[in-house]
C-alpha atoms as a PDB file:
ATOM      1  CA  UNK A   1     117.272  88.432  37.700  1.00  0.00           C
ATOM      2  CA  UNK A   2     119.676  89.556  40.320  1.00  0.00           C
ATOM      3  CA  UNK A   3     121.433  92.661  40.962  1.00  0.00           C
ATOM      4  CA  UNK A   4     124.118  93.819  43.440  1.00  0.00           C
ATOM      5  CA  UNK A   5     123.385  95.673  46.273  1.00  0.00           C
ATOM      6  CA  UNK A   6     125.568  98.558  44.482  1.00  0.00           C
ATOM      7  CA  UNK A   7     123.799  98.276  41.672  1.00  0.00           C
ATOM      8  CA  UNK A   8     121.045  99.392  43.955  1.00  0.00           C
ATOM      9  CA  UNK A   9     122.374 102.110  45.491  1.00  0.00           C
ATOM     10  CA  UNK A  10     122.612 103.477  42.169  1.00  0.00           C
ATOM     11  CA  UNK A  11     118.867 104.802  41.975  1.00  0.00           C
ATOM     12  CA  UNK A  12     118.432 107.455  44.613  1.00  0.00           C
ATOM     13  CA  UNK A  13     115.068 107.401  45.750  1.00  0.00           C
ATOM     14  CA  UNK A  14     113.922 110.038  48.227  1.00  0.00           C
ATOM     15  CA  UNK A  15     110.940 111.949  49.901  1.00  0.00           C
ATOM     16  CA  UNK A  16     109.742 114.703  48.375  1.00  0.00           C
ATOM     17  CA  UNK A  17     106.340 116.876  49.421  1.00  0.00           C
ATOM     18  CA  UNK A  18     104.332 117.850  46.579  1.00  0.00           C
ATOM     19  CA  UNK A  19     103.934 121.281  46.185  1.00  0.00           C
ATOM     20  CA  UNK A  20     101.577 121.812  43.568  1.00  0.00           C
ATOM     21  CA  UNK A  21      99.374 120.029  40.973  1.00  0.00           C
ATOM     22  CA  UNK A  22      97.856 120.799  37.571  1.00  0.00           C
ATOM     23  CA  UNK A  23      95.507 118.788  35.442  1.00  0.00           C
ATOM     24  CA  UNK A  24      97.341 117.724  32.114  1.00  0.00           C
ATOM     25  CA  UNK A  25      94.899 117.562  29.336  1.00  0.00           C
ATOM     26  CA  UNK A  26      97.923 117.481  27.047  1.00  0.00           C
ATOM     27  CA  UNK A  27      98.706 113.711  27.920  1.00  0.00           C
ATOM     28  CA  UNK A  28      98.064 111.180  26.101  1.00  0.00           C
ATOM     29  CA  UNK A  29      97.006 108.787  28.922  1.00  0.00           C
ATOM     30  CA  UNK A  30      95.115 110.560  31.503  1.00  0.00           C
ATOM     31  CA  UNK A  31      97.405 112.752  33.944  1.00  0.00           C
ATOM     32  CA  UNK A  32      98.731 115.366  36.589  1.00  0.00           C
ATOM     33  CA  UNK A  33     101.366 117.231  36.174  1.00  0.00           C
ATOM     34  CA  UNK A  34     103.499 117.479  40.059  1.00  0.00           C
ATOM     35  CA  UNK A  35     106.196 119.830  41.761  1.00  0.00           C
ATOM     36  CA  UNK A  36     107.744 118.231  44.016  1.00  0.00           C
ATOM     37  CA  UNK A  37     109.970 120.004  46.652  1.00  0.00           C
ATOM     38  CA  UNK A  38     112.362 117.133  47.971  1.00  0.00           C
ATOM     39  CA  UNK A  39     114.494 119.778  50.343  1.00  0.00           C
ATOM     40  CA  UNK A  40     117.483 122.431  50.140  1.00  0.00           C
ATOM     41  CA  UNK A  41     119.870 119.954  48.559  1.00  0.00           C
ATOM     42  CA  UNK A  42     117.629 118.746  45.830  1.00  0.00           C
ATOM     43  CA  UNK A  43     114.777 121.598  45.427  1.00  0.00           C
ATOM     44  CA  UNK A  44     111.767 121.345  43.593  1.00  0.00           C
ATOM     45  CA  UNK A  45     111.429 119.166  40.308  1.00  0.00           C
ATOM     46  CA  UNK A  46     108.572 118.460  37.912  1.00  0.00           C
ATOM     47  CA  UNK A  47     107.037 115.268  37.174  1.00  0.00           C
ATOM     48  CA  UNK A  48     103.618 113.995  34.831  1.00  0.00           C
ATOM     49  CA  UNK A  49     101.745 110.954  37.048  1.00  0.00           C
ATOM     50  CA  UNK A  50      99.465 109.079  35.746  1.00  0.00           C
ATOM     51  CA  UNK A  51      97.559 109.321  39.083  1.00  0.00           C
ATOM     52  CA  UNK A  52      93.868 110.283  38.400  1.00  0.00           C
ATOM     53  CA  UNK A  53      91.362 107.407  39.209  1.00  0.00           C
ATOM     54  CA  UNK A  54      92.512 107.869  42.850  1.00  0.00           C
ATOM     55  CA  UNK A  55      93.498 111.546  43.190  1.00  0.00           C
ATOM     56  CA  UNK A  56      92.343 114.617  42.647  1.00  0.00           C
ATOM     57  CA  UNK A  57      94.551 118.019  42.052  1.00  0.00           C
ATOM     58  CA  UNK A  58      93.081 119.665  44.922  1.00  0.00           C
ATOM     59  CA  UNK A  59      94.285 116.639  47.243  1.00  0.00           C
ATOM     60  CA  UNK A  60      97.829 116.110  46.058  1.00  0.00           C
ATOM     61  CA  UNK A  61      99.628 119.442  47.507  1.00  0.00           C
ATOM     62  CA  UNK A  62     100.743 118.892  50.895  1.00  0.00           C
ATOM     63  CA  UNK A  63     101.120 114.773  50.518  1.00  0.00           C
ATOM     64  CA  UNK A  64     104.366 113.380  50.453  1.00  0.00           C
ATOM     65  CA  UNK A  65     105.795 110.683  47.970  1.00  0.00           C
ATOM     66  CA  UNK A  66     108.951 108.337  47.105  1.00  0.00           C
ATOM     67  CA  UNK A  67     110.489 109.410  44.049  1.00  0.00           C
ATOM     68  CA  UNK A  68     113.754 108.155  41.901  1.00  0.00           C
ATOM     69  CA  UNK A  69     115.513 111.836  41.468  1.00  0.00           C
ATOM     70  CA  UNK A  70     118.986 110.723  39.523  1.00  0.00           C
ATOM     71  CA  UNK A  71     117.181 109.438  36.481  1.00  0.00           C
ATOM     72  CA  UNK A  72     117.485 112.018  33.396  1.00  0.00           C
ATOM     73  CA  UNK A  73     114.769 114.042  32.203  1.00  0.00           C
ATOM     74  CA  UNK A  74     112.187 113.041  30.230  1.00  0.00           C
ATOM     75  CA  UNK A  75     110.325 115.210  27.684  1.00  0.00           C
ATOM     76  CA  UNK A  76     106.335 113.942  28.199  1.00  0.00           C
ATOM     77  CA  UNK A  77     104.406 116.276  25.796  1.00  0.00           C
ATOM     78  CA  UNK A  78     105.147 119.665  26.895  1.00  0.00           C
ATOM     79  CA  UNK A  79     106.283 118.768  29.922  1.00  0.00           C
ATOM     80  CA  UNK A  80     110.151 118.034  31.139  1.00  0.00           C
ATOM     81  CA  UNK A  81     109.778 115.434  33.530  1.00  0.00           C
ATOM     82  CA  UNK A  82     112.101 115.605  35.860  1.00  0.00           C
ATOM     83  CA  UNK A  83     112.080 113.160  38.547  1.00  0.00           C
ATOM     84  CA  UNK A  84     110.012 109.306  38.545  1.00  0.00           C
ATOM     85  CA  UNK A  85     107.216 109.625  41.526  1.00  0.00           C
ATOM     86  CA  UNK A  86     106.981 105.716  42.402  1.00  0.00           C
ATOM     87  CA  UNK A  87     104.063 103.969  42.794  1.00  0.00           C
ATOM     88  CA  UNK A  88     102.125 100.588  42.703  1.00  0.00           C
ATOM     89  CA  UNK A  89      99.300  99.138  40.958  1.00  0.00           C
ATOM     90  CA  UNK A  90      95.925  98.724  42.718  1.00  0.00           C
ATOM     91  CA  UNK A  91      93.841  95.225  41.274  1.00  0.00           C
ATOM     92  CA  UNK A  92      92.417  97.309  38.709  1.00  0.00           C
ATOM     93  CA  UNK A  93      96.169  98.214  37.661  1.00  0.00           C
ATOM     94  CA  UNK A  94      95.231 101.877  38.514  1.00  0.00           C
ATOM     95  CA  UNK A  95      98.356 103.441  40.112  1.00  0.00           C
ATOM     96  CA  UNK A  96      98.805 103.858  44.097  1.00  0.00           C
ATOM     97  CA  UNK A  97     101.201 106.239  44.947  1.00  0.00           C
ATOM     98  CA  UNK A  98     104.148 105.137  47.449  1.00  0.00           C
ATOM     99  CA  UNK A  99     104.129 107.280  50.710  1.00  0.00           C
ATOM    100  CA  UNK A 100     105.912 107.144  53.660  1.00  0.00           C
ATOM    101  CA  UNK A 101     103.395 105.825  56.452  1.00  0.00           C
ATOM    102  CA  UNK A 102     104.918 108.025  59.121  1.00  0.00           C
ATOM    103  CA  UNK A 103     106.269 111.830  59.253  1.00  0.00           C
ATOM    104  CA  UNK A 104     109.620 112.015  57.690  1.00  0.00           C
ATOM    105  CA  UNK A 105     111.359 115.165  56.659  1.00  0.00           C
ATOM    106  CA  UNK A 106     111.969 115.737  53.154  1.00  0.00           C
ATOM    107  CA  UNK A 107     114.795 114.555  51.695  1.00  0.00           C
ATOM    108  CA  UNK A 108     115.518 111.739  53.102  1.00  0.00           C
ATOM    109  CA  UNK A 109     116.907 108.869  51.127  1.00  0.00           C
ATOM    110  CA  UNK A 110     115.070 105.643  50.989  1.00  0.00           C
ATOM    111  CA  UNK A 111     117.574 102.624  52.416  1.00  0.00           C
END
């Protein structure tokens, strides 16, 4: 399937530094809860990743990650998820987060 370019430009994905992370025994699949602080404009947002085979909570502050920011909310457990942090799976299909491999400030909009 093929989409327009516009159709594209539609999902906003941008840099955001994670701020803090929490375990989330509350999940049903194994995962961390995330605040993610993507800049003035946007501000921090929540968001459940299913992230723990390669990352720990201690690890995660401090790293930054791509994330879709204009999709609604999603209530996951007791959790409002609030933004989509983006990544790839490894062979194993274990999630890989998406990172920018060079310092960019936060905010910035993926093009």
């Amino acid at each position: 399937m093929t989409i327009d370019f516009d159709d594209f430009m539609k999902v906003d994905i941008r840099v955001g530094q994670i701020t803090k992370a929490e375990p989330f025994p509350e999940a049903r699949k194994p995962a961390i809860k995330l605040w993610v602080d993507f800049g003035e404009k946007i501000g921090v947002k929540k968001s459940s990743a299913q992230i723990t085979v390669h990352y720990k909570v201690g690890d995660l502050p401090g790293r930054k990650v791509m994330a879709v920011v204009n999709f609604p909310p999603r209530q996951i457990g007791p959790v409002m998820s609030e933004v989509l942090v983006l990544g790839v799976p490894d062979v194993d299909g274990e999630v890989v987060l998406l990172c920018p491999d060079k310092d960019v400030p936060i905010g910035g909009r993926m093009f």
